[in-house]
N, C-alpha and C. Protein backbone atom coordinates (compact mmCIF):
# COMPACT_ATOMS: atom_id res chain seq x y z
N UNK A 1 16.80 -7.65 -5.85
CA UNK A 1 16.74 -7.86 -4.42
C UNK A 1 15.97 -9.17 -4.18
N UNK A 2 16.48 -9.82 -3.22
CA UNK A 2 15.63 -10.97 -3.14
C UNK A 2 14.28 -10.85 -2.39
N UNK A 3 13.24 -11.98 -2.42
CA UNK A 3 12.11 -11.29 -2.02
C UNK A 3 12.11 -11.36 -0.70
N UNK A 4 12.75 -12.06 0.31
CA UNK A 4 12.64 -12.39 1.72
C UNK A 4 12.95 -10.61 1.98
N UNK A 5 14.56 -10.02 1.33
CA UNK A 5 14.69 -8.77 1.87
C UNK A 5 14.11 -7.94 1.56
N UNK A 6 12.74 -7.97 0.39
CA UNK A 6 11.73 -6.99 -0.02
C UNK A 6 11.06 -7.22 0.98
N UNK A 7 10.65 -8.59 1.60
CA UNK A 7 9.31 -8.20 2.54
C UNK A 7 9.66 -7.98 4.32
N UNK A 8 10.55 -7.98 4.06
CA UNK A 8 11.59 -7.14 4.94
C UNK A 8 11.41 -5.83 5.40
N UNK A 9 11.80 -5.39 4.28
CA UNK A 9 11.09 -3.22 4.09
C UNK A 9 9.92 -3.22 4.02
N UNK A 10 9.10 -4.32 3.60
CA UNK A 10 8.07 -4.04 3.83
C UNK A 10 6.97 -4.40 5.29
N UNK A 11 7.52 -5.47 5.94
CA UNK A 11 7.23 -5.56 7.09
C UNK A 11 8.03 -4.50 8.13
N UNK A 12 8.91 -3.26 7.76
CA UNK A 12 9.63 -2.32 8.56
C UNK A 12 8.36 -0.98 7.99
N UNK A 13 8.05 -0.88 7.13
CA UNK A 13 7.75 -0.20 6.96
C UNK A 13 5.98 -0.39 7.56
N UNK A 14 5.66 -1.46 7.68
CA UNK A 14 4.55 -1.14 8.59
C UNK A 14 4.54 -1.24 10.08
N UNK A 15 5.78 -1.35 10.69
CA UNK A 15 5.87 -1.44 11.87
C UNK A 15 6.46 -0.13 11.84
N UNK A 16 6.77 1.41 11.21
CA UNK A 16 7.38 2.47 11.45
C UNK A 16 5.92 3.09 11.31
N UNK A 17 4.67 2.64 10.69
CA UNK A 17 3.22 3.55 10.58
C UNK A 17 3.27 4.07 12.36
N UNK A 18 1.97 5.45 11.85
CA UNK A 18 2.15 6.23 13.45
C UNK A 18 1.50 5.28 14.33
N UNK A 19 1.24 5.27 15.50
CA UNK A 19 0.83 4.18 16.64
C UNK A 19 -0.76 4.23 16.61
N UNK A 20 -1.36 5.63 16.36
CA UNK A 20 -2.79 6.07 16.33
C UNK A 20 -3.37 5.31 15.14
N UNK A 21 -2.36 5.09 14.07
CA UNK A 21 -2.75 4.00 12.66
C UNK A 21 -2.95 2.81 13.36
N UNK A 22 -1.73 2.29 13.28
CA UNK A 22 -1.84 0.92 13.95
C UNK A 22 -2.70 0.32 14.74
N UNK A 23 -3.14 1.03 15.94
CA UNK A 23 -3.79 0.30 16.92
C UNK A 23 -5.55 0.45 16.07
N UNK A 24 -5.96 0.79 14.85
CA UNK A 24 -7.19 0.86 14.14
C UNK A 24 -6.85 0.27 13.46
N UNK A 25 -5.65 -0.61 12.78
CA UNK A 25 -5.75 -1.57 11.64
C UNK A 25 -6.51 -3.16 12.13
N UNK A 26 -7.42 -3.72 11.87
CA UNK A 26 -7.82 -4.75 11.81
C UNK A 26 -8.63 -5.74 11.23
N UNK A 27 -7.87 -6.86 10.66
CA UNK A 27 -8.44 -7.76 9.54
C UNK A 27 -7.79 -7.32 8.29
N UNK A 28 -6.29 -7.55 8.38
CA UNK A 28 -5.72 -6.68 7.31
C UNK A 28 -4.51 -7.68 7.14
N UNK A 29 -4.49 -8.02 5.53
CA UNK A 29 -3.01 -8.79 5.34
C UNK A 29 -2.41 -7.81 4.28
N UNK A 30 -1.06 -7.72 4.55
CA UNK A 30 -0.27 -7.48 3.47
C UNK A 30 0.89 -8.38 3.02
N UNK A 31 0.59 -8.33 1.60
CA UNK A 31 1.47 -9.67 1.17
C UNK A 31 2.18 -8.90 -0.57
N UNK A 32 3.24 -9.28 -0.66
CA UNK A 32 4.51 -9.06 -1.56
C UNK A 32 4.23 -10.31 -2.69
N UNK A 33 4.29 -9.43 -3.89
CA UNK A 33 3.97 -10.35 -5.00
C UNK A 33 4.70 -9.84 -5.80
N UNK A 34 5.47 -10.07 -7.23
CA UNK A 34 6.23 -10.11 -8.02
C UNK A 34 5.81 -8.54 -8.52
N UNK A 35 4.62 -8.69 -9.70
CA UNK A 35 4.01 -7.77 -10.28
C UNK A 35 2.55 -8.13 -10.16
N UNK A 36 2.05 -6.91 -10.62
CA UNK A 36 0.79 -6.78 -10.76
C UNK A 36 0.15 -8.01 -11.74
N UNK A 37 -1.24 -8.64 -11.65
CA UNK A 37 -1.82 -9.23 -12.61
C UNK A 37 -2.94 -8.83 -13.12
N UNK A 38 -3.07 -9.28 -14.89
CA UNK A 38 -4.28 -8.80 -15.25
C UNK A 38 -4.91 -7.92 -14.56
N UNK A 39 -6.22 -9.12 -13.41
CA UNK A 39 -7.13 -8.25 -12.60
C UNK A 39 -6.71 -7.10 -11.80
N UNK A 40 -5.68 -6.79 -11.37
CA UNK A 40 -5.42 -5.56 -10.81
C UNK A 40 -5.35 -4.38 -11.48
N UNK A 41 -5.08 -4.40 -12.94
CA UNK A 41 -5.02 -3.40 -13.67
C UNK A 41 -6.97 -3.10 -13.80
N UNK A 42 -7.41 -4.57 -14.21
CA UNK A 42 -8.77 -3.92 -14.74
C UNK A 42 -9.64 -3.38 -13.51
N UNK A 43 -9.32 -3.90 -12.00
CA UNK A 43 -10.13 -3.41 -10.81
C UNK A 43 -9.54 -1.81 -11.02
N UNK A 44 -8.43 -1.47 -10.97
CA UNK A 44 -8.41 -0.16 -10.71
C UNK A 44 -7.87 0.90 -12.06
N UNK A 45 -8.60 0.28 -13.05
CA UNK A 45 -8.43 1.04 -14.36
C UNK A 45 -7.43 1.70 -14.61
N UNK A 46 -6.42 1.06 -14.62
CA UNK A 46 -4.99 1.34 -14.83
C UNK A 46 -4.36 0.65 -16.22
N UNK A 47 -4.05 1.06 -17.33
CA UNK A 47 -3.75 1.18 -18.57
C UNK A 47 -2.64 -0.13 -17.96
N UNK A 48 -2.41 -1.27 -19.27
CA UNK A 48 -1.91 -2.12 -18.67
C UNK A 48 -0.39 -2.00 -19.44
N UNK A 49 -0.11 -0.68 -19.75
CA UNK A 49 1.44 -0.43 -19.57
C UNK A 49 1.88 -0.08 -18.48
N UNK A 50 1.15 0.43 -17.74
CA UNK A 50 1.74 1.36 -16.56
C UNK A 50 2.56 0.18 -15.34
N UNK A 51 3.02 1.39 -14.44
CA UNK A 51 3.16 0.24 -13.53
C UNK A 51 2.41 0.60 -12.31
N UNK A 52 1.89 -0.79 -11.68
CA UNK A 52 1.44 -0.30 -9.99
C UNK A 52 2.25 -1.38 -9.15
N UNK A 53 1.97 -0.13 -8.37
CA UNK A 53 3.28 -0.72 -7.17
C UNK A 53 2.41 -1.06 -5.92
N UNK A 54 1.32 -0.87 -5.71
CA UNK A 54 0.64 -1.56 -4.66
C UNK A 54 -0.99 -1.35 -5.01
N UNK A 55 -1.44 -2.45 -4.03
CA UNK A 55 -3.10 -2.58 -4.52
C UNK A 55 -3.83 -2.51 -3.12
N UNK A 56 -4.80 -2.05 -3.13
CA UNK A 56 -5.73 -2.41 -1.72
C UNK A 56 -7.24 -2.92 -2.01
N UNK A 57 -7.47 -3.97 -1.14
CA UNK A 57 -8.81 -4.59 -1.65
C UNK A 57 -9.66 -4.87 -0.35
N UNK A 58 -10.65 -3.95 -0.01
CA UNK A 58 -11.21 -4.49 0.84
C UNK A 58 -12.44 -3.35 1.22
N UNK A 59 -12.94 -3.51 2.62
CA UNK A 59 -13.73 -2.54 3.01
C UNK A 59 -13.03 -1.79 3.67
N UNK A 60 -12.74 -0.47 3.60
CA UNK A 60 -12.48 0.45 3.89
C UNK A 60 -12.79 0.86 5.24
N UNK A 61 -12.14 1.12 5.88
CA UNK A 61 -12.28 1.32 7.44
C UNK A 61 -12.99 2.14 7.95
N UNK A 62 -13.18 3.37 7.30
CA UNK A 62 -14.41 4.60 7.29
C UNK A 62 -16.24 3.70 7.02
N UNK A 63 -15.84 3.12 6.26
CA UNK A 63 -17.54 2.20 5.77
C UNK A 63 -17.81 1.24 6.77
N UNK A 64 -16.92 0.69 7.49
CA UNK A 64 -17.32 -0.44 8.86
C UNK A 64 -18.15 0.34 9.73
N UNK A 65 -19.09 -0.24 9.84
CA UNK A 65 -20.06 -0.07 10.63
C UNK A 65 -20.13 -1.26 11.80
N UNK A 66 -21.43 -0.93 12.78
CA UNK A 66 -21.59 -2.26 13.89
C UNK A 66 -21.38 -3.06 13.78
N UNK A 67 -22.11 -3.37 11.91
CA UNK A 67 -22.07 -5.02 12.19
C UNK A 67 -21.33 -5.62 10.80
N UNK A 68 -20.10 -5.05 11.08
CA UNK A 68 -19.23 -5.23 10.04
C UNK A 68 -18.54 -6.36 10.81
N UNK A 69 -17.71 -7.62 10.59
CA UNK A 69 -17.66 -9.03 11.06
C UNK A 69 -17.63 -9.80 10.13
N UNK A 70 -17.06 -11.34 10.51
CA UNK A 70 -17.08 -12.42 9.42
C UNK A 70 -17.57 -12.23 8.00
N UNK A 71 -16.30 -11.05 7.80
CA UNK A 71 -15.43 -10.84 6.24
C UNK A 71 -14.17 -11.23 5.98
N UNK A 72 -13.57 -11.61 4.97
CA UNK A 72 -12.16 -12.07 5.06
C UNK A 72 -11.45 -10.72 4.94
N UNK A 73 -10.29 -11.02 5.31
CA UNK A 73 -9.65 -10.03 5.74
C UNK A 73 -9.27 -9.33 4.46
N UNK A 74 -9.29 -7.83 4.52
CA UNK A 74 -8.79 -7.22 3.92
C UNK A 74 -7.04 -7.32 3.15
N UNK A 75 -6.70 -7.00 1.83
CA UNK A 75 -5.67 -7.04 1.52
C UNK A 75 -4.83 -6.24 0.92
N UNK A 76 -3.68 -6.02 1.16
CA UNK A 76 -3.00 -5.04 0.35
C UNK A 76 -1.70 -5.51 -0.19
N UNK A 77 -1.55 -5.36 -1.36
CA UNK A 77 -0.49 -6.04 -1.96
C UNK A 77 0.72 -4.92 -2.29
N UNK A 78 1.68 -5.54 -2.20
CA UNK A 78 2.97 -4.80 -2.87
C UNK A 78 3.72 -5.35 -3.95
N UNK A 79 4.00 -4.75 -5.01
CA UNK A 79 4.59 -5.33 -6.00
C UNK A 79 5.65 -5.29 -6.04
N UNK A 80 6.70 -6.15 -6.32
CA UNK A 80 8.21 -5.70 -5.61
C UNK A 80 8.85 -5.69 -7.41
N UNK A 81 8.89 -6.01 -8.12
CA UNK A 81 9.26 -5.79 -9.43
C UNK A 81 9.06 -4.21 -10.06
N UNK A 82 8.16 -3.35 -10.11
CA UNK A 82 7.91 -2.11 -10.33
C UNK A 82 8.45 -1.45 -9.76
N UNK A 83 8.43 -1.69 -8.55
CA UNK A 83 9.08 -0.70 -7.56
C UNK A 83 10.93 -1.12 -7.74
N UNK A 84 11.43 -1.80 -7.86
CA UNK A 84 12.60 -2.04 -8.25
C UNK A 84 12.94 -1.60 -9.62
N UNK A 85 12.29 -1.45 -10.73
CA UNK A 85 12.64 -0.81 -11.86
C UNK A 85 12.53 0.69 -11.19
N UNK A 86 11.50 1.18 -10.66
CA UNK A 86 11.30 2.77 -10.76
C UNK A 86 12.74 3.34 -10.03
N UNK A 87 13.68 2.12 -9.14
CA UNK A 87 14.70 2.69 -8.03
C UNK A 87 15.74 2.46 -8.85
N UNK A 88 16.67 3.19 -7.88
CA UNK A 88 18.69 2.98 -8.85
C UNK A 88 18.81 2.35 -7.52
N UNK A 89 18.55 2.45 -6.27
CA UNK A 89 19.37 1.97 -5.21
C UNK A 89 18.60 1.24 -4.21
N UNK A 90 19.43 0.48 -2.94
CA UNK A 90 18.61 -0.07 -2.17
C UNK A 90 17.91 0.88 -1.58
N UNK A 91 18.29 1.97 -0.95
CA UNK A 91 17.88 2.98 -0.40
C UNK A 91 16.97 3.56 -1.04
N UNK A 92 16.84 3.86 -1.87
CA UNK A 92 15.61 3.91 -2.95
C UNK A 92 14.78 2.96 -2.70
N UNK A 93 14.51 2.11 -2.92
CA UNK A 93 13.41 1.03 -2.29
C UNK A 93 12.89 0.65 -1.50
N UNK A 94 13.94 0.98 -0.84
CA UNK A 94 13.20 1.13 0.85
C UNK A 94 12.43 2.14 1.04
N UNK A 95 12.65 3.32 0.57
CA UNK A 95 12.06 4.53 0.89
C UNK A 95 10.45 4.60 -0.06
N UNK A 96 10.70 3.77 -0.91
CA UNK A 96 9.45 3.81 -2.29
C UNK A 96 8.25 2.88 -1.48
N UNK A 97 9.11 1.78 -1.14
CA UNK A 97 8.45 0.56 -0.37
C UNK A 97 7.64 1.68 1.16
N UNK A 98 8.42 2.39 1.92
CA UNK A 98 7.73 2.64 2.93
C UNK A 98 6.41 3.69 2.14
N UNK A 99 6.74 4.33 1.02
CA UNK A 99 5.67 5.43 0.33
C UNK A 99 4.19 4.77 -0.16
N UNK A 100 4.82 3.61 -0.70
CA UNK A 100 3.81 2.75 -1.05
C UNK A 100 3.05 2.10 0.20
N UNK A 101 3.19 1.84 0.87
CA UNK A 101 2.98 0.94 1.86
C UNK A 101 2.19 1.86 2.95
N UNK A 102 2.36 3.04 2.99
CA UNK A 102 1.77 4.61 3.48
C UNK A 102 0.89 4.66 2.76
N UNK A 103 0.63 4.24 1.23
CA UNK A 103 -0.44 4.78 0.10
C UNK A 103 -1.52 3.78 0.17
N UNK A 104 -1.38 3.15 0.30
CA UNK A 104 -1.86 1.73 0.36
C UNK A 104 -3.10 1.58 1.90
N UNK A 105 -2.65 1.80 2.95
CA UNK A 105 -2.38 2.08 4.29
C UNK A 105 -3.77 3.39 4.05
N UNK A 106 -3.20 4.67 3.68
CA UNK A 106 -4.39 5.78 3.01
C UNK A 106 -5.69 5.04 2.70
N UNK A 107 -5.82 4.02 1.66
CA UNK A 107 -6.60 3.18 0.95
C UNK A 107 -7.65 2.53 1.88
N UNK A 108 -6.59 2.00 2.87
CA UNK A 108 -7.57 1.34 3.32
C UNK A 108 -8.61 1.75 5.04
N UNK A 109 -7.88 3.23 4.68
CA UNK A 109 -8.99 4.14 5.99
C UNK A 109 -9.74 4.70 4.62
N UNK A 110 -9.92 4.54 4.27
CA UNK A 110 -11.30 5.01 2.93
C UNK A 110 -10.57 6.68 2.22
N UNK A 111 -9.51 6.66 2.05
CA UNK A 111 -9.10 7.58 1.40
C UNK A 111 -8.41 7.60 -0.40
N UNK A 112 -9.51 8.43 -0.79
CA UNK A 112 -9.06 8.62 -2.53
C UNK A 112 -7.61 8.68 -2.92
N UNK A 113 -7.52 8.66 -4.08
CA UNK A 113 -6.13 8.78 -4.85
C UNK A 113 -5.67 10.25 -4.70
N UNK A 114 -6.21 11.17 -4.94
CA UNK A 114 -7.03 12.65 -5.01
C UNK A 114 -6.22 12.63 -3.48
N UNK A 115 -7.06 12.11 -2.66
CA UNK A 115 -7.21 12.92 -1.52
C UNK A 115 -5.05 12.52 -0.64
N UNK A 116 -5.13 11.46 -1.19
CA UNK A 116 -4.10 10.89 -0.63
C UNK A 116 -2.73 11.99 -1.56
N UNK A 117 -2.91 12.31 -3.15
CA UNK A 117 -1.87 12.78 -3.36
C UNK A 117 -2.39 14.42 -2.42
N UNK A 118 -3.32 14.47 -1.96
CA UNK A 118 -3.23 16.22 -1.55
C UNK A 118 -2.22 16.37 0.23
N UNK A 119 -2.95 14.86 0.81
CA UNK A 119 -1.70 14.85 1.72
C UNK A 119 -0.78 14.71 1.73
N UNK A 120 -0.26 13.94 0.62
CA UNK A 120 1.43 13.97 0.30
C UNK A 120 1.84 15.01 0.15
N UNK A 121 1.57 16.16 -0.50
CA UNK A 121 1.51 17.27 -0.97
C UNK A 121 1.69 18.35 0.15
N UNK A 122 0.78 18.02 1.58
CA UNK A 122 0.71 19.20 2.43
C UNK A 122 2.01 18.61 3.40
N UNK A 123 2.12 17.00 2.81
CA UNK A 123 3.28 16.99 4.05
C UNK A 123 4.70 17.07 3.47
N UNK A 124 4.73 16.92 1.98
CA UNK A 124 6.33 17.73 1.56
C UNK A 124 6.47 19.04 1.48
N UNK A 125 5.73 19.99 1.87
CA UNK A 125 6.30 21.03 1.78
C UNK A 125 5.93 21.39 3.29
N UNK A 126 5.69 20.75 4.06
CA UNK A 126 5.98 21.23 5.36
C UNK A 126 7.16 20.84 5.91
N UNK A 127 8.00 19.77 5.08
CA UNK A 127 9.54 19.06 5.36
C UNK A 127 10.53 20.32 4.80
């Protein structure tokens, strides 16, 4: 897929987050990169076979306090190569891209790996 139409799904997929998200996101870039590098594996101790499909780097939205201010903005990356091996279809990627981009999104209201797979969890079996 080319990358203009990866960051495509991925700019759809943060304009489909709920409205109560959105209007609390601030100081936040997300940006589309090939694959993961080095440092992303060693920040989040991830075995450097594996694959990651998105990263979040910043202060956490739960930890901002008063005089939280003139910090650079928070970031969250998407890897568009991983996520294209893990899919067979476009539709597949789109849908991985909006999961990721939801996980990511989790990350950066101060929520664990843990805590994020337990909501995935309470919200597929309520589908």
């Amino acid at each position: 897929m080319k990358k203009e139409k990866f960051e495509k799904l991925v700019e759809e997929a943060l304009v489909d987050l709920p409205k109560e998200f959105k209007k609390l996101i601030d100081n936040l870039v997300v940006i589309v990169e090939e694959q993961a590098h080095p440092e992303a594996y060693r920040q989040t101790g991830t075995h450097p076979f594996s694959r990651i499909l998105g990263t979040y780097h910043g202060v956490p939205f739960k930890h901002r306090g008063p005089y939280y201010g003139n910090y650079p903005p928070d970031v969250i990356t998407i890897y568009q190569k991983p996520i294209e091996e893990i899919c067979s279809t476009a539709e597949e990627i789109k849908e991985q891209v909006l999961k990721t981009v939801r996980h990511e999104i989790w990350h950066y209201f101060g929520r664990t790996d843990k805590e994020i797979d337990e909501l995935e969890e309470e919200n597929s079996q309520k589908e």
